[in-house]
Protein backbone atom coordinates (compact mmCIF):
# COMPACT_ATOMS: atom_id res chain seq x y z
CA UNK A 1 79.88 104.18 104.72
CA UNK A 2 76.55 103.66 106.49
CA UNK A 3 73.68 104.74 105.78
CA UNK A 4 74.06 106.59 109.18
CA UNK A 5 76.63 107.40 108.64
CA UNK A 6 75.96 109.30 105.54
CA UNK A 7 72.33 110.92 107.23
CA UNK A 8 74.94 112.27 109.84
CA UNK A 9 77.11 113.95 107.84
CA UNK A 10 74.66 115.33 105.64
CA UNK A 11 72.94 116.82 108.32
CA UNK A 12 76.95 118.00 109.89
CA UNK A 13 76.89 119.56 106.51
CA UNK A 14 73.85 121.48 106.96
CA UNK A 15 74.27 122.34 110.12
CA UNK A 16 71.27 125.11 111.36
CA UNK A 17 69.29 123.94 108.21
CA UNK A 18 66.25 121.45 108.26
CA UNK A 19 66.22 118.79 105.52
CA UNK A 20 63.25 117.01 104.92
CA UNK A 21 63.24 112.57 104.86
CA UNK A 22 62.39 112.93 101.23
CA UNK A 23 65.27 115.21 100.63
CA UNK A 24 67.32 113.00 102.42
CA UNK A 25 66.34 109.93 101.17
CA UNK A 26 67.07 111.55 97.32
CA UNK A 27 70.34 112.44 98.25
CA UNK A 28 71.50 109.25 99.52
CA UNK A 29 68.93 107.11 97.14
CA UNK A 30 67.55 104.95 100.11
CA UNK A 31 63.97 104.79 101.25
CA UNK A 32 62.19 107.16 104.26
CA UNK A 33 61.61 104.50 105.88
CA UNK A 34 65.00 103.86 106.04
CA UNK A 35 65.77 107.13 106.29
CA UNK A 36 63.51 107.39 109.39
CA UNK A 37 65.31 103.96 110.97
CA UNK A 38 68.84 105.46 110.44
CA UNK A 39 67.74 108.98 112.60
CA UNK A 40 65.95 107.05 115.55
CA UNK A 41 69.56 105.15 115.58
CA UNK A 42 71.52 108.53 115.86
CA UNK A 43 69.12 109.66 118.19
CA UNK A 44 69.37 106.81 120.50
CA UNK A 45 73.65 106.99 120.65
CA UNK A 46 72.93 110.38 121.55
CA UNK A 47 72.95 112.67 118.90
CA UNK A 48 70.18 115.84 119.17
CA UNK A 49 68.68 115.36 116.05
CA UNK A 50 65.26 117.78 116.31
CA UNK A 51 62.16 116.44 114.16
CA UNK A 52 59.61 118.75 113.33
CA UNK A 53 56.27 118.37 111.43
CA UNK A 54 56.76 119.66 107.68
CA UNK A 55 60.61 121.49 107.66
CA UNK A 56 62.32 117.60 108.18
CA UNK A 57 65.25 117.03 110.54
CA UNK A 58 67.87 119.28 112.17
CA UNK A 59 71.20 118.31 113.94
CA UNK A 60 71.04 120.57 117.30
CA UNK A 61 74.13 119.01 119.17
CA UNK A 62 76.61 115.61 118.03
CA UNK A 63 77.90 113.99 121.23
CA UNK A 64 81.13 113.30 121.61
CA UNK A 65 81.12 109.90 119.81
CA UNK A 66 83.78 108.75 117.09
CA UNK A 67 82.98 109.16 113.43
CA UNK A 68 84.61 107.71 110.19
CA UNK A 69 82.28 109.72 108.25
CA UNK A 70 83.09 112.96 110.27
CA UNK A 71 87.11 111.99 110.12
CA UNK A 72 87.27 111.26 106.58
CA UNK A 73 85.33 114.22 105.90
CA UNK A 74 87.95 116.70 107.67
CA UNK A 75 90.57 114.97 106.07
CA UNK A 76 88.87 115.43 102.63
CA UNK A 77 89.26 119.11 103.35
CA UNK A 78 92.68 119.12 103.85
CA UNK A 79 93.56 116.95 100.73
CA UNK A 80 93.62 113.52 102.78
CA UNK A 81 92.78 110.11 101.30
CA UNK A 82 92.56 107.99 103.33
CA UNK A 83 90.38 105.51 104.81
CA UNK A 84 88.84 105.48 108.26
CA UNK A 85 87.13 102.58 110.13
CA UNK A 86 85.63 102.94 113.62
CA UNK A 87 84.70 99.94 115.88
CA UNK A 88 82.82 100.05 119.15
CA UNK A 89 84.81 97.58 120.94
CA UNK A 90 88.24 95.71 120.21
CA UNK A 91 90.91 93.73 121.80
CA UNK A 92 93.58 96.00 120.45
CA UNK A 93 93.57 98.18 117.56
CA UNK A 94 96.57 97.53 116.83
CA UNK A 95 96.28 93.43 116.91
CA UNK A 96 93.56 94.07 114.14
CA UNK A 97 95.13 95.53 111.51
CA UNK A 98 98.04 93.41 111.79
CA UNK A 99 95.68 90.37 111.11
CA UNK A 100 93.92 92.50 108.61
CA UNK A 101 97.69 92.81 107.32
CA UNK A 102 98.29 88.79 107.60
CA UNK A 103 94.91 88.61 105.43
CA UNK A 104 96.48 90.26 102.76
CA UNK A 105 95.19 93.95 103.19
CA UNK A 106 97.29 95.88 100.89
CA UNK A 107 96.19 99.55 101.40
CA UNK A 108 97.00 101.74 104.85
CA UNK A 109 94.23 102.90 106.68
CA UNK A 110 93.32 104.18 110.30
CA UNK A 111 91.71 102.21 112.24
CA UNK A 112 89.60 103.68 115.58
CA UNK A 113 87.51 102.32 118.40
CA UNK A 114 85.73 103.24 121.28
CA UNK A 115 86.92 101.04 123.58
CA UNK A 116 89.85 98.33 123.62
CA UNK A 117 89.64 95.07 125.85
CA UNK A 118 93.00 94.69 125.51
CA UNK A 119 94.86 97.57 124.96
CA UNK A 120 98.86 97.24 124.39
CA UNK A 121 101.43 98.79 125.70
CA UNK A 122 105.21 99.07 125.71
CA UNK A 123 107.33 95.69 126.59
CA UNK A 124 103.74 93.61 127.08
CA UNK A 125 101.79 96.10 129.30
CA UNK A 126 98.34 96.91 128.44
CA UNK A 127 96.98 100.44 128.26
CA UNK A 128 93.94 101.19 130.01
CA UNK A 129 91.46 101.95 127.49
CA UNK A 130 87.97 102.15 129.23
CA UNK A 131 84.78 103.52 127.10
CA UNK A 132 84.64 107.26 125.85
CA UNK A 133 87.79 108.60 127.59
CA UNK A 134 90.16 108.07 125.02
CA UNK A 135 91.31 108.12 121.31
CA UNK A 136 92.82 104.94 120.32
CA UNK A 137 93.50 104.37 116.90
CA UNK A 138 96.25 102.44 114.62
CA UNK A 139 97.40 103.06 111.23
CA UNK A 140 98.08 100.24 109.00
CA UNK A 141 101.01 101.52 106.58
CA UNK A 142 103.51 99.95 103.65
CA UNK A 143 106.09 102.59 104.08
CA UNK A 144 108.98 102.03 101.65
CA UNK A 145 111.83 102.13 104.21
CA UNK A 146 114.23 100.11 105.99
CA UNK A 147 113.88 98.73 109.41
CA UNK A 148 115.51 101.62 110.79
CA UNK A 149 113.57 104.16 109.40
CA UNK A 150 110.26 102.98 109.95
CA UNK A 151 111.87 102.72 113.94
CA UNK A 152 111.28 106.44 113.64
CA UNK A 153 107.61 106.55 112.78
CA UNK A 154 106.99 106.28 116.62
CA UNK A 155 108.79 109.87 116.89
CA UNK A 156 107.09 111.31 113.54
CA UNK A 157 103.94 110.21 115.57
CA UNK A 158 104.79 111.71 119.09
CA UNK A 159 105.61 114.99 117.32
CA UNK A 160 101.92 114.55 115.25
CA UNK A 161 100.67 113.93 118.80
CA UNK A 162 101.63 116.90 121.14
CA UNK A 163 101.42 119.37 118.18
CA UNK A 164 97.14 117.78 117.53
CA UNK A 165 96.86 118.16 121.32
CA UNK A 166 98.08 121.44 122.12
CA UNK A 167 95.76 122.82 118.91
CA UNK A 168 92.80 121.43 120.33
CA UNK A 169 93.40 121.76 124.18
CA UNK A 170 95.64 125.49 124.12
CA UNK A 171 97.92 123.75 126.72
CA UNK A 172 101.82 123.05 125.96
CA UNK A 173 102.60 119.54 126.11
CA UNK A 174 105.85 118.36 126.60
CA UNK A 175 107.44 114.94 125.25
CA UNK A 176 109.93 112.69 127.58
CA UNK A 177 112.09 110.54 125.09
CA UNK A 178 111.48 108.82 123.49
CA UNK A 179 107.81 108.56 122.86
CA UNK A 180 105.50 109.70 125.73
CA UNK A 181 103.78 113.03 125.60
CA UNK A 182 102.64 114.89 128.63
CA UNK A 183 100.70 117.78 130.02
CA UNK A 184 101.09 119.08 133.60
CA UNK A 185 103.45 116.72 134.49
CA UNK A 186 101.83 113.69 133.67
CA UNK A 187 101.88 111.26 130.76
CA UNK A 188 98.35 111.83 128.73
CA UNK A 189 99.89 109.55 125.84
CA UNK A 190 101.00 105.81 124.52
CA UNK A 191 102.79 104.72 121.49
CA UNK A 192 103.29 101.53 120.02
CA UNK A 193 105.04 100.54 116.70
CA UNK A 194 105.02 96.91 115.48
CA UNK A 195 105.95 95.86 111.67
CA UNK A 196 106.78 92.33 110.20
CA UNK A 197 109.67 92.18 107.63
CA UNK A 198 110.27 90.04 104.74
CA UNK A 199 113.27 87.41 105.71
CA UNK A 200 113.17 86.71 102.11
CA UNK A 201 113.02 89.63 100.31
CA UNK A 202 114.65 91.81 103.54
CA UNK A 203 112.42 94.23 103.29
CA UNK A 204 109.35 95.66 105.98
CA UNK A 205 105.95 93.63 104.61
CA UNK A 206 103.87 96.42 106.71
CA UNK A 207 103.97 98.75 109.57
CA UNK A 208 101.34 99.01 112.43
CA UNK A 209 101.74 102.05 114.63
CA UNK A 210 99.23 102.56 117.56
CA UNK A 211 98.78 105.60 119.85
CA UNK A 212 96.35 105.75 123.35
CA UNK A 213 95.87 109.35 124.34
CA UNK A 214 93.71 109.84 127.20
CA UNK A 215 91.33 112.62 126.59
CA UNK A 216 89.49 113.01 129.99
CA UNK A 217 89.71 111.38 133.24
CA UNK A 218 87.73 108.40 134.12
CA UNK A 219 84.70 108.62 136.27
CA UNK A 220 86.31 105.98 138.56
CA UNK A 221 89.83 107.38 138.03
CA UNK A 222 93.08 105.63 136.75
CA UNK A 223 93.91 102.33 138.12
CA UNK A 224 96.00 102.11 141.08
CA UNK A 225 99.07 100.75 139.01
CA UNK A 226 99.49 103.67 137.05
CA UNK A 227 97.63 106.94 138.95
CA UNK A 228 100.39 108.47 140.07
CA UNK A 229 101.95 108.83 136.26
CA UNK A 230 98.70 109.03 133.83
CA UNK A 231 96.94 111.90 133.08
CA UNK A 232 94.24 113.48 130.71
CA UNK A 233 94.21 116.19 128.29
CA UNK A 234 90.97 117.50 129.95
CA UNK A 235 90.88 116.68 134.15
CA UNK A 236 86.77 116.74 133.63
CA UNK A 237 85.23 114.30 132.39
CA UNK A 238 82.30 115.87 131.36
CA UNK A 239 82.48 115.22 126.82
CA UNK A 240 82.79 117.71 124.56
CA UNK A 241 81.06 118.06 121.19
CA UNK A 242 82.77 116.29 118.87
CA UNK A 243 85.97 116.80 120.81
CA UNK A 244 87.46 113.53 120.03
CA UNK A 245 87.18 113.30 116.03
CA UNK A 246 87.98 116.65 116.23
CA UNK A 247 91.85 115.34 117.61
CA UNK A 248 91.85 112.61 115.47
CA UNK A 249 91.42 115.30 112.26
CA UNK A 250 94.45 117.46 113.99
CA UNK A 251 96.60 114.39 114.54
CA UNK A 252 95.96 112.31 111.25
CA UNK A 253 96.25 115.64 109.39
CA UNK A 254 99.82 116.45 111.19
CA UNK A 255 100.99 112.42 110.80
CA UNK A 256 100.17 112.01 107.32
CA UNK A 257 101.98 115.90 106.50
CA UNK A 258 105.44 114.24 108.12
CA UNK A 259 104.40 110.44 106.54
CA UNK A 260 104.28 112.20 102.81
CA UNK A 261 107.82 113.58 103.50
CA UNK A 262 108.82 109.99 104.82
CA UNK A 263 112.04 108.94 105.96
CA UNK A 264 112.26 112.80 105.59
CA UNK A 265 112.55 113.86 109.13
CA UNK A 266 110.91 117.17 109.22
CA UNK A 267 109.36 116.57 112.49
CA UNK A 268 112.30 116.47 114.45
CA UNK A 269 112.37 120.31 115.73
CA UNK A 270 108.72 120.05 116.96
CA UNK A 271 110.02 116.79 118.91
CA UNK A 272 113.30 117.99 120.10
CA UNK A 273 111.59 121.90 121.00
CA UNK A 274 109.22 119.98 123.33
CA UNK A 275 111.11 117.86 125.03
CA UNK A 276 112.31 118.08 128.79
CA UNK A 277 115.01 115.65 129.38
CA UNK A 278 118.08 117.67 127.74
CA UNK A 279 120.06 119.34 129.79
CA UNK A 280 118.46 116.99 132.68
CA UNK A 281 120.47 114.72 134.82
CA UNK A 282 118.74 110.70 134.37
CA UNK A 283 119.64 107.26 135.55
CA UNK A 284 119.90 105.17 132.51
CA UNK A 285 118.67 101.58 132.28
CA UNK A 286 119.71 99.16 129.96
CA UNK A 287 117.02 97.81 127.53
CA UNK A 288 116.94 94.81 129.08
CA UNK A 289 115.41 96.49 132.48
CA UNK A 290 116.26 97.00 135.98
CA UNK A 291 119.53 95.24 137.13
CA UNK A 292 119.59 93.39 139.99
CA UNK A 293 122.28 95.06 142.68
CA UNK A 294 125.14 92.49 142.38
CA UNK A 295 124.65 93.86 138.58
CA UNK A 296 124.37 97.67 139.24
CA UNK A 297 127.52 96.86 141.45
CA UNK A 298 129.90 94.83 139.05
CA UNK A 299 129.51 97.55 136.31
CA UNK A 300 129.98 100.29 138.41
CA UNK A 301 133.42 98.78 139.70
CA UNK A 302 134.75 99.18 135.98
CA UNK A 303 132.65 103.12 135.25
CA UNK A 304 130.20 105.19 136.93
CA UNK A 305 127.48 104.67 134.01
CA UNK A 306 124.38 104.60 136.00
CA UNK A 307 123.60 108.85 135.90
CA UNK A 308 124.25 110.77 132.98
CA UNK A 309 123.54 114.44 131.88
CA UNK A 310 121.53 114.45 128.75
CA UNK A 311 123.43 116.59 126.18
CA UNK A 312 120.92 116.58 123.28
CA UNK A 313 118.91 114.31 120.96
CA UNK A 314 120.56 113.36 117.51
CA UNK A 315 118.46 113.23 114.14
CA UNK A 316 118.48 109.27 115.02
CA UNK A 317 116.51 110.58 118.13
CA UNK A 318 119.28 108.84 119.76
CA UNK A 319 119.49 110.54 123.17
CA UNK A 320 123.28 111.70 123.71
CA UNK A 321 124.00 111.29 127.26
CA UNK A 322 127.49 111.98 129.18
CA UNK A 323 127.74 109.69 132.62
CA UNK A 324 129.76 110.75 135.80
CA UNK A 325 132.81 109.26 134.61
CA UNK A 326 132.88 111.23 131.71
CA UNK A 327 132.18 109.09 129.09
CA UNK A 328 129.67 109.89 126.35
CA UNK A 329 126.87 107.50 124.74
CA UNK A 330 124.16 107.84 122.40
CA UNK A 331 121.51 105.86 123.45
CA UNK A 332 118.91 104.48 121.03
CA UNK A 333 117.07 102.41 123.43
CA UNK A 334 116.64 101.53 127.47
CA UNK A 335 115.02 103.65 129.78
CA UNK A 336 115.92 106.86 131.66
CA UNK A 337 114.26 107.93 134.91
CA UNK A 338 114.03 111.67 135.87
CA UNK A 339 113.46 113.39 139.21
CA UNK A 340 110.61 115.85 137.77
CA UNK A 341 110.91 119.33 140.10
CA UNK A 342 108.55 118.77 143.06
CA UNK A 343 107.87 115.01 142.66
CA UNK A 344 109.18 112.63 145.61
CA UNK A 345 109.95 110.33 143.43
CA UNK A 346 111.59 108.73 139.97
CA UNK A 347 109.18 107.99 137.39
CA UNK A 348 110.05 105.18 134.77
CA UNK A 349 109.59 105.80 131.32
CA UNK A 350 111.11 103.53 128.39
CA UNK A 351 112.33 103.73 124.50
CA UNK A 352 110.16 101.79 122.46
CA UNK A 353 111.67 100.89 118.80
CA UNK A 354 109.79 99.01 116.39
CA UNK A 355 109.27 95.13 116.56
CA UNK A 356 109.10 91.93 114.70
């Protein structure tokens, strides 16, 4: 930890208080003068630290900008270890810890930053990560689980998702299978699980799971591509205090409850409670994408298996589906499309499993 780091959550600690630089500086054994350094840097990323002649320094207001040392600190509180690194600016959280991972890193950790250059998303799409808008964040875990089980990390983390959003926000949030969590009809979330195995030993080496959730709407709004489906958990974007470590507390805190548990799959009523598709009639499309029509055509001359009524999702969060012709499938992966009430049009969403 910083030695920012450490003057801001000292001050977060004593919060309405005034500490003078020589009380600081004999908490945290460092000099005033670099005591003094460390608040004109907090100062200048926007934090309302007050100075006043003889009573010391007070923390008035904490923008709303990502902190390890706030994180770790609410996750102390609830009996978390576990540790937290924050970047300004990376290509992909994810694509870090898996080369921290190919470095040898041993231990799991989160791993947060304010802005990704090259955000991933499902199948080799990016997600649109601009400055300040968003939490994105990986975990770098060693779960000791087979290759199907870890597959269902990306629903433990869904469920950890809507549950941390609807605490913070006080809207319901719904969850369209297998992995995307909305609000008011529109997707407000992104999930990504990645692992390397062992061919060797047959056995997962690490796990990297990633979530995007977009907490309030760009100035210059969503890009054109994906408008009409993305959404925010706030439709200002005017930032709240603290509002986004704040999520990444409720979320981490709900992930790591279901991970200690893991391949227990406790989470699976908060998933299956919020989501929307059952009872719903979809188009199903095979996991290799859209067909072309001479496809679609030759495989619905031997069964009408392009609709199907969704009859539930199994503890596989394998989405049981009956088509026209009356034949019944669990699906594990693919993509459905659904006609949401009121909207013109089908929206696309896909399964995402874990990958090599």
């Amino acid at each position: 930890m910083t030695i920012r780091e450490q003057i801001l959550l000292l001050l977060e600690n004593h919060r309405g208080e005034f500490l003078s630089g020589q009380q600081i500086a004999d908490k945290l054994s460092v000099t005033r003068a670099g005591v003094w350094k460390a608040i004109k840097a907090l100062q200048k990323e926007g934090y309302g630290i007050e100075a006043v002649n003889n009573k010391g320094y007070i923390l008035r207001k904490a923008p709303d900008v990502l902190s390890a040392a706030f994180i770790e600190k609410g996750l102390h509180e609830r009996g978390i270890s576990l540790p937290v690194q924050v970047e300004k600016m990376v290509d992909s959280t994810n694509n870090v810890l898996k080369r921290y991972a190919a470095e040898g890193k041993r231990c799991d950790m989160v791993l947060l930053a304010e802005e990704q250059s090259a955000g991933k998303g499902r199948r080799g799409r990016t997600f649109f990560s601009p400055e300040g808008t968003g939490l994105y964040m990986s975990l770098l875990l060693h779960p000791d689980a087979s290759h199907e089980e870890a597959a269902m990390l990306t629903t433990l983390t869904a469920a950890s998702a809507a549950r941390a959003v609807e605490k913070i926000s006080g809207e319901e949030t719904q969850i369209k299978w297998v992995n995307d969590v909305l609000m008011r009809g529109k997707k407000i979330s992104g999930i990504l699980t990645e692992g390397s195995a062992s061919l060797e030993e047959g056995k997962l080496e690490y796990v990297v799971v990633g979530i995007g959730i977009n907490i309030y709407e760009p100035k210059e709004g969503f890009p054109d591509e994906v408008r009409d489906v993305a959404g925010a958990v706030f439709t200002s974007h005017i930032p709240r205090e603290n509002l986004r470590n704040l999520l990444a507390v409720e979320f981490l805190s709900n992930f790591m409850e279901y991970y200690s548990a893991f391949p227990a799959r406790n989470y699976l009523e908060e998933y299956r409670k919020r989501s929307f598709v059952i009872g719903k009639r979809v188009r199903v499309i095979p996991p290799g994408g859209m067909e072309s029509s001479g496809e679609r055509e030759g495989r619905k001359k031997t069964a009408e298996r392009e609709y199907a009524l969704v009859l539930g999702i199994d503890d596989d969060c394998h989405l049981k589906v009956q088509y026209e012709d009356g034949t019944k499938e669990d699906l594990s992966s693919g993509e459905i499309s659904i006609r949401p009430e009121g909207h013109p049009c089908f929206e696309s969403f896909e399964s995402q499993g874990l990958s090599k």
